[in-house]
N, C-alpha and C. Protein backbone atom coordinates (compact mmCIF):
# COMPACT_ATOMS: atom_id res chain seq x y z
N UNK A 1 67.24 24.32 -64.84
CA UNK A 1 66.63 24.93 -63.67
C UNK A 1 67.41 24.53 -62.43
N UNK A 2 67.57 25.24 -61.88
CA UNK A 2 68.24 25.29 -60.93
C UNK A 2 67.14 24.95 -59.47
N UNK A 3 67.99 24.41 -58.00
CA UNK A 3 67.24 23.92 -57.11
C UNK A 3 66.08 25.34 -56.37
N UNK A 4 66.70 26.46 -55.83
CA UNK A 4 66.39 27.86 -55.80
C UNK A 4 64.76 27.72 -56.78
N UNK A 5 64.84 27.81 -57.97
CA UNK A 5 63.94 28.15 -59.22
C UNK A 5 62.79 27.06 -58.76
N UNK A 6 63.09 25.66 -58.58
CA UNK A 6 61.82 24.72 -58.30
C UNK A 6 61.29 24.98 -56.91
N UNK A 7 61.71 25.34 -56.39
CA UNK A 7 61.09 26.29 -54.72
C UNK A 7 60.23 27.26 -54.91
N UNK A 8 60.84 28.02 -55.54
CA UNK A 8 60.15 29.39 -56.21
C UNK A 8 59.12 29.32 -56.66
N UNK A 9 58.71 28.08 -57.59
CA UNK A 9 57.71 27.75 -58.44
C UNK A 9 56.71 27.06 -57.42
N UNK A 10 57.51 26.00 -57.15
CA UNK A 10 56.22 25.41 -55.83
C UNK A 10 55.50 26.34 -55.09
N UNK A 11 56.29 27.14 -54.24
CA UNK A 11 55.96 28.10 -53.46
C UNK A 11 54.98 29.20 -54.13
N UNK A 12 55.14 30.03 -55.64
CA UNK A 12 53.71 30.55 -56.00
C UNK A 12 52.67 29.90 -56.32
N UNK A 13 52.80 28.60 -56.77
CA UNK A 13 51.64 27.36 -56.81
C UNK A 13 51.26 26.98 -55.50
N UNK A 14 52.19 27.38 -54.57
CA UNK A 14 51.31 26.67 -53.08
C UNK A 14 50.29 27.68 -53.24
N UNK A 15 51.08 28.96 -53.17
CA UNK A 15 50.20 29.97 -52.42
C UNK A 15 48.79 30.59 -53.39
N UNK A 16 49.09 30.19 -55.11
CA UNK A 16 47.61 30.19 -55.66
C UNK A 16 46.79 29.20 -55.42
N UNK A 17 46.93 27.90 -55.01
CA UNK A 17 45.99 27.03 -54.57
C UNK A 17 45.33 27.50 -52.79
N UNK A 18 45.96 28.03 -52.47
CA UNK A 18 45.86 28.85 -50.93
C UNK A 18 44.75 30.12 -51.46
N UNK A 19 45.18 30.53 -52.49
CA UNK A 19 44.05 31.73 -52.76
C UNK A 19 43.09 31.24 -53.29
N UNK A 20 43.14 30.47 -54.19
CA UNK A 20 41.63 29.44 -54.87
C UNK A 20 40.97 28.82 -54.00
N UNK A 21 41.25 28.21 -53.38
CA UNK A 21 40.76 27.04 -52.09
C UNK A 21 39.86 28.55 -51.31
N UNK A 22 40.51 29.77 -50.90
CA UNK A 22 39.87 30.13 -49.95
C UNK A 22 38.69 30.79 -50.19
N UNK A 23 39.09 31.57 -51.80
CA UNK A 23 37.73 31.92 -52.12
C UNK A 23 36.78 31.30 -52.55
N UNK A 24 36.94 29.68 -52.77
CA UNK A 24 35.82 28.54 -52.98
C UNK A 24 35.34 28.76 -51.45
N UNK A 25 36.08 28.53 -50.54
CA UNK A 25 35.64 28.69 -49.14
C UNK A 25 34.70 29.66 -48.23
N UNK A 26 35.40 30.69 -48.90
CA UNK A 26 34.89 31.59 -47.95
C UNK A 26 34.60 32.89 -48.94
N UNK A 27 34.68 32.70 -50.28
CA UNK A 27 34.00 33.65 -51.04
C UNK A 27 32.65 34.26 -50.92
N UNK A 28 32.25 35.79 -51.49
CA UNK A 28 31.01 36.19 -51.22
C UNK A 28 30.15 35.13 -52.35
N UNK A 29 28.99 35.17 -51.69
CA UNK A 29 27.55 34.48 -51.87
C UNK A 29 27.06 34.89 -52.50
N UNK A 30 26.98 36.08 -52.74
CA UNK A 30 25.68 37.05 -53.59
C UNK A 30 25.94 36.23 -55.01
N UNK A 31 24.65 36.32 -55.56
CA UNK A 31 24.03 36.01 -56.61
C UNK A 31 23.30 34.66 -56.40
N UNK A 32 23.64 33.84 -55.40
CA UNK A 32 22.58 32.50 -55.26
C UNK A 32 21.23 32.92 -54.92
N UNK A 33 20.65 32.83 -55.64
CA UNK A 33 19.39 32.61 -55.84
C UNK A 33 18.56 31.53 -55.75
N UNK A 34 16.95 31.38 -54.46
CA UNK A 34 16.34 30.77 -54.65
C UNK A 34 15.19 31.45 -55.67
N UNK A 35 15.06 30.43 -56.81
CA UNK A 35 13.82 30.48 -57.49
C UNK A 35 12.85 29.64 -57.27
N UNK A 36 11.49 29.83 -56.87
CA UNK A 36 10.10 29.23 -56.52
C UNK A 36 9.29 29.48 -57.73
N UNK A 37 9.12 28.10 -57.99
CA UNK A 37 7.83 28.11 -59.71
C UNK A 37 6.94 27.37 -59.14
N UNK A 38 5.74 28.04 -59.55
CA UNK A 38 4.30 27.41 -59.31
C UNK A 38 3.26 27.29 -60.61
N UNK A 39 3.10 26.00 -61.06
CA UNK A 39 2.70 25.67 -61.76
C UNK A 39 3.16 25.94 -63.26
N UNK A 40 4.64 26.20 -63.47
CA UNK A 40 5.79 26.45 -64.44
C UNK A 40 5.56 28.05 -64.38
N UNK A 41 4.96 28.79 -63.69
CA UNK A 41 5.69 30.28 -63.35
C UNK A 41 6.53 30.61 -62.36
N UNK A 42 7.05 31.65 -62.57
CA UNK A 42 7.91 32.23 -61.70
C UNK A 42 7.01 32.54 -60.84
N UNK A 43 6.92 32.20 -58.88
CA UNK A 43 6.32 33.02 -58.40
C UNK A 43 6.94 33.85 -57.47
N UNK A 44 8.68 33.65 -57.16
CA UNK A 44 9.74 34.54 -56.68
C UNK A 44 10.80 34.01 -56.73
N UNK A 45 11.57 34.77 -56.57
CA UNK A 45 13.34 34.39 -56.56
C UNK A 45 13.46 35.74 -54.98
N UNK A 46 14.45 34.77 -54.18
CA UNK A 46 15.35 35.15 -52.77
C UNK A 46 16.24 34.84 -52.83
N UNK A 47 17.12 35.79 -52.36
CA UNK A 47 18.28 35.85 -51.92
C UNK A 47 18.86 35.22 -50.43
N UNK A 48 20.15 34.03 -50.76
CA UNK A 48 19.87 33.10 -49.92
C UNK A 48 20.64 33.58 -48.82
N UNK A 49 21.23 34.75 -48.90
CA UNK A 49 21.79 34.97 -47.74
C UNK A 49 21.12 36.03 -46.94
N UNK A 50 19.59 36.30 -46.95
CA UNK A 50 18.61 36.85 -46.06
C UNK A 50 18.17 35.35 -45.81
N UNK A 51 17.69 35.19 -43.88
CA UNK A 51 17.11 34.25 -43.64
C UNK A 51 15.88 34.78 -43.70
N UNK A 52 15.28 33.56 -44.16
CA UNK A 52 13.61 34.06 -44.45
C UNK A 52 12.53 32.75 -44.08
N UNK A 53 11.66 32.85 -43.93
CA UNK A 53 10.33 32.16 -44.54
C UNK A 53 9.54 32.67 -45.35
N UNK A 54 8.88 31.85 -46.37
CA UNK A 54 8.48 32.45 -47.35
C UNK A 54 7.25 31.08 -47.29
N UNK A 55 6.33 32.09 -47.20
CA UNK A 55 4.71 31.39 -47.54
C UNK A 55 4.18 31.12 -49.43
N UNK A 56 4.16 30.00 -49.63
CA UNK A 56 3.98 29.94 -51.15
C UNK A 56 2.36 29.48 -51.19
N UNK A 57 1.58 30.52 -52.25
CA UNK A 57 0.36 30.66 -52.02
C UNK A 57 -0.29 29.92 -50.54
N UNK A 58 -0.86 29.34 -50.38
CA UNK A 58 -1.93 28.61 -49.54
C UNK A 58 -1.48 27.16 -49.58
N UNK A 59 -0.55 26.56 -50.07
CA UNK A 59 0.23 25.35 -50.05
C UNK A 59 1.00 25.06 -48.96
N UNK A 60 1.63 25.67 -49.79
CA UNK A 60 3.44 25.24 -48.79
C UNK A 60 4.13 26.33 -48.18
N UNK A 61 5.06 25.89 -47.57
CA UNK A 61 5.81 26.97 -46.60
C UNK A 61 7.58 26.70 -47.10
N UNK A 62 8.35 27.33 -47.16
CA UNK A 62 9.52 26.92 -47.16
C UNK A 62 10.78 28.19 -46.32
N UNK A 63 11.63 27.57 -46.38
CA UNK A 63 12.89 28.70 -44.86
C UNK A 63 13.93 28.69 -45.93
N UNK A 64 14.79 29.78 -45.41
CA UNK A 64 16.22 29.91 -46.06
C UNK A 64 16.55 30.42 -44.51
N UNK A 65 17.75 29.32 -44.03
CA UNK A 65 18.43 29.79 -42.85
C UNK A 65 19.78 29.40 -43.36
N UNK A 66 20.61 30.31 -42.89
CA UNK A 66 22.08 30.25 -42.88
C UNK A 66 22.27 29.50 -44.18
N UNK A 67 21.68 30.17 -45.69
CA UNK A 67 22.35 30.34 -46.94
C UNK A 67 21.62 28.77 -47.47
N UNK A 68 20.20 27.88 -46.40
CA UNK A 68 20.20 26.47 -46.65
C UNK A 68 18.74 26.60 -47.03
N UNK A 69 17.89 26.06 -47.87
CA UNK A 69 16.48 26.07 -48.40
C UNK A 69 16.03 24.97 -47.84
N UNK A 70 14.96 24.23 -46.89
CA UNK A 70 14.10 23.37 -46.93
C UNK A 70 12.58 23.71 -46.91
N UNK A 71 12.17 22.76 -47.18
CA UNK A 71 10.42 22.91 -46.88
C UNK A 71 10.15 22.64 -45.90
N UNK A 72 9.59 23.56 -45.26
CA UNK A 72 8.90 23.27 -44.25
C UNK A 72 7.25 22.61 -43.45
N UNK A 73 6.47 23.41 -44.33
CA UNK A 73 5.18 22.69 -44.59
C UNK A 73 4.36 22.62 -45.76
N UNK A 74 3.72 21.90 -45.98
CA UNK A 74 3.07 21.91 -47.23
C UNK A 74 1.71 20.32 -47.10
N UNK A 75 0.54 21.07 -47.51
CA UNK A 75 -0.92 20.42 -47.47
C UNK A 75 -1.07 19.18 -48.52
N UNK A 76 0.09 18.66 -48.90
CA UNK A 76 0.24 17.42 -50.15
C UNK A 76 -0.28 16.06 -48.74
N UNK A 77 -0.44 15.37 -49.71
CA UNK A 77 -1.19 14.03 -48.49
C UNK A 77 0.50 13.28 -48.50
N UNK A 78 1.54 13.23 -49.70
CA UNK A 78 2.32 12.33 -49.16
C UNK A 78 3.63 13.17 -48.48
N UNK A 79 3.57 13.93 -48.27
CA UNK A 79 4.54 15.15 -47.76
C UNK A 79 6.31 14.89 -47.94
N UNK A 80 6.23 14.10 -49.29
CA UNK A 80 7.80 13.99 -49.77
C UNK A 80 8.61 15.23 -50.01
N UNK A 81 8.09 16.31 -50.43
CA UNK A 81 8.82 17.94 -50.22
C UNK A 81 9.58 18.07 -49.00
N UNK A 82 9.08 17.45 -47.92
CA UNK A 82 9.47 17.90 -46.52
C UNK A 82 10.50 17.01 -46.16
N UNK A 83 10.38 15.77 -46.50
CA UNK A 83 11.63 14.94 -46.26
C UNK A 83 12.30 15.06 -47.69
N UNK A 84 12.67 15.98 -48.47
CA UNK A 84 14.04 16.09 -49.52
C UNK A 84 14.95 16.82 -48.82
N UNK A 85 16.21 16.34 -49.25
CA UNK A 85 16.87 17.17 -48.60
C UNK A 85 17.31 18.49 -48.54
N UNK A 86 17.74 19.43 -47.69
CA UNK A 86 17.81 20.47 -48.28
C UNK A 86 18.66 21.06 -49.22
N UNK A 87 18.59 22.69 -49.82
CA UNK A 87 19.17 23.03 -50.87
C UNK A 87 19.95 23.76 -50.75
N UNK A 88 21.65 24.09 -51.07
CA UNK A 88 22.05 25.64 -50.93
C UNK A 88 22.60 25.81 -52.01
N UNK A 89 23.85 26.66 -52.30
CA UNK A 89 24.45 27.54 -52.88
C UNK A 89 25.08 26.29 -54.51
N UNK A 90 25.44 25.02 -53.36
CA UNK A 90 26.19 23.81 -54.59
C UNK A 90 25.02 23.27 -55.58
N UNK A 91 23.83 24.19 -55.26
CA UNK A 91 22.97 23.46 -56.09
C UNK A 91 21.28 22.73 -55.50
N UNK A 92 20.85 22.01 -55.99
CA UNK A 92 19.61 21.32 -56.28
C UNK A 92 18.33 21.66 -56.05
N UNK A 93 17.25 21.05 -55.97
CA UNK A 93 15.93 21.07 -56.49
C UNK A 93 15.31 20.56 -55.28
N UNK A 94 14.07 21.22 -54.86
CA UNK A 94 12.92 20.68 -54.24
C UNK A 94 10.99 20.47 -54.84
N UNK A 95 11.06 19.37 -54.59
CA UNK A 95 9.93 19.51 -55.88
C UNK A 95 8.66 19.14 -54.92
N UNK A 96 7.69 19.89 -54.86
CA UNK A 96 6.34 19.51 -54.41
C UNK A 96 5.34 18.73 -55.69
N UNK A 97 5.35 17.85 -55.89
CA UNK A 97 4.96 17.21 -57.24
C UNK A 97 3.00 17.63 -56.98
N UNK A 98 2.15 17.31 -56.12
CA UNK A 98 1.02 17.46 -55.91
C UNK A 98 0.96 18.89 -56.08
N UNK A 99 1.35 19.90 -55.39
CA UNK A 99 0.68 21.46 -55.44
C UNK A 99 1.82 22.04 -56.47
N UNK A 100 2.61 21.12 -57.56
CA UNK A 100 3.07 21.85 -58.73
C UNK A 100 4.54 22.94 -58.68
N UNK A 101 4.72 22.71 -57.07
CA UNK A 101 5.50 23.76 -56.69
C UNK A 101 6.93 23.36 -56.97
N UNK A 102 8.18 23.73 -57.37
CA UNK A 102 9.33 23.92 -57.34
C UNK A 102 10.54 24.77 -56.56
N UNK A 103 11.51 24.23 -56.08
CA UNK A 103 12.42 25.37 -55.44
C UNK A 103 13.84 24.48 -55.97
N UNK A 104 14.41 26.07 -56.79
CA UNK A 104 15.51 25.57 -57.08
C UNK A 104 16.18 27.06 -57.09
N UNK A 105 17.67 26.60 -57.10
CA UNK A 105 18.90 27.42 -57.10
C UNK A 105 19.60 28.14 -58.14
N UNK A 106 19.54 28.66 -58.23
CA UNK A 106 20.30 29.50 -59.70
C UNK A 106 21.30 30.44 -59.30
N UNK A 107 22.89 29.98 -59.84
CA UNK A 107 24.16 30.57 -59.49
C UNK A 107 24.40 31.81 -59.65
N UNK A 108 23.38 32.42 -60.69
CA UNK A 108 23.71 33.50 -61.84
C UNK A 108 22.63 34.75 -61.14
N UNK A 109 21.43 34.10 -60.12
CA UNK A 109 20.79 35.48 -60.43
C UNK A 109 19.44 35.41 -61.06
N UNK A 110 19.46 34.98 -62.21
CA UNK A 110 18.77 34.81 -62.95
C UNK A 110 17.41 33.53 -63.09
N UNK A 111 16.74 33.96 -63.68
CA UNK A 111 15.61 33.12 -63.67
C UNK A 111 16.14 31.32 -63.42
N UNK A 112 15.60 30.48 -62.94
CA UNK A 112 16.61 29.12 -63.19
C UNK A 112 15.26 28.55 -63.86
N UNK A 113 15.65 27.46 -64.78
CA UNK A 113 15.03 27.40 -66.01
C UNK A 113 13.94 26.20 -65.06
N UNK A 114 12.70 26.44 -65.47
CA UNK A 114 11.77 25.61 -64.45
C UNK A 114 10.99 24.56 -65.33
N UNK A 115 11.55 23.15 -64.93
CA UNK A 115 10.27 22.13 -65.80
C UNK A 115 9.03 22.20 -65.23
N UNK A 116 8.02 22.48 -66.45
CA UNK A 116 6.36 22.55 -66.18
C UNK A 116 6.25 21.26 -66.14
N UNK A 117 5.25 21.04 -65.46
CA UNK A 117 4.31 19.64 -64.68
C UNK A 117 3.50 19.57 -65.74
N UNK A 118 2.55 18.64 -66.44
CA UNK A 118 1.60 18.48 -66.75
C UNK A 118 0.75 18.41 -66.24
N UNK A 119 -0.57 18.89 -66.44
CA UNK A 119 -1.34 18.85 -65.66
C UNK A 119 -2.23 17.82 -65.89
């Protein structure tokens, strides 16, 4: 190999790590999904790139602003839902353990698989 040839090579490896990097970056969103389970049902899935509030039965309250899920209010006496942190697109879980409620993320769209509480 010649000096020319290892340039060449670097240079389309720069520029596919330049195209990977950007669509990790700044790729479209669609398909993140918030899913909300109440009492191990489905009681909706949103789309996180509408900002919303979303009233969950007579419990809790939770927001999707700028692609991010937190809780906002909820009638539990120790109100740990509200101080978790929030959720987006990389993932995780918000759990109201007292009113049974769940909010989690699913990459695909699709239902995200919900652990039932015992009651």
């Amino acid at each position: 190999m010649k000096k020319k040839d290892l340039i060449l090579i670097g240079i389309i490896l720069l520029a596919a790590a330049a195209c990977w990097a950007g669509f990790r970056m700044f790729g479209d969103q669609k398909g993140n999904m918030l899913v909300i389970t109440v009492d191990g049902e489905v009681y909706g899935t949103y789309d996180l790139s509408v900002d919303q509030e979303i009233v969950i039965g007579s419990t809790n309250r939770c927001e999707i602003k700028d692609g991010v899920v937190r809780m906002t209010e909820a009638d539990c006496p120790d109100q740990l839902c509200r101080k978790q942190k929030s959720i987006d697109a990389s993932g995780g879980t918000i759990v109201c353990l007292p009113n049974k409620v769940v909010l989690e993320i699913s990459q695909d769209g699709k239902d995200a698989q919900a652990d039932t509480i015992a009651q």
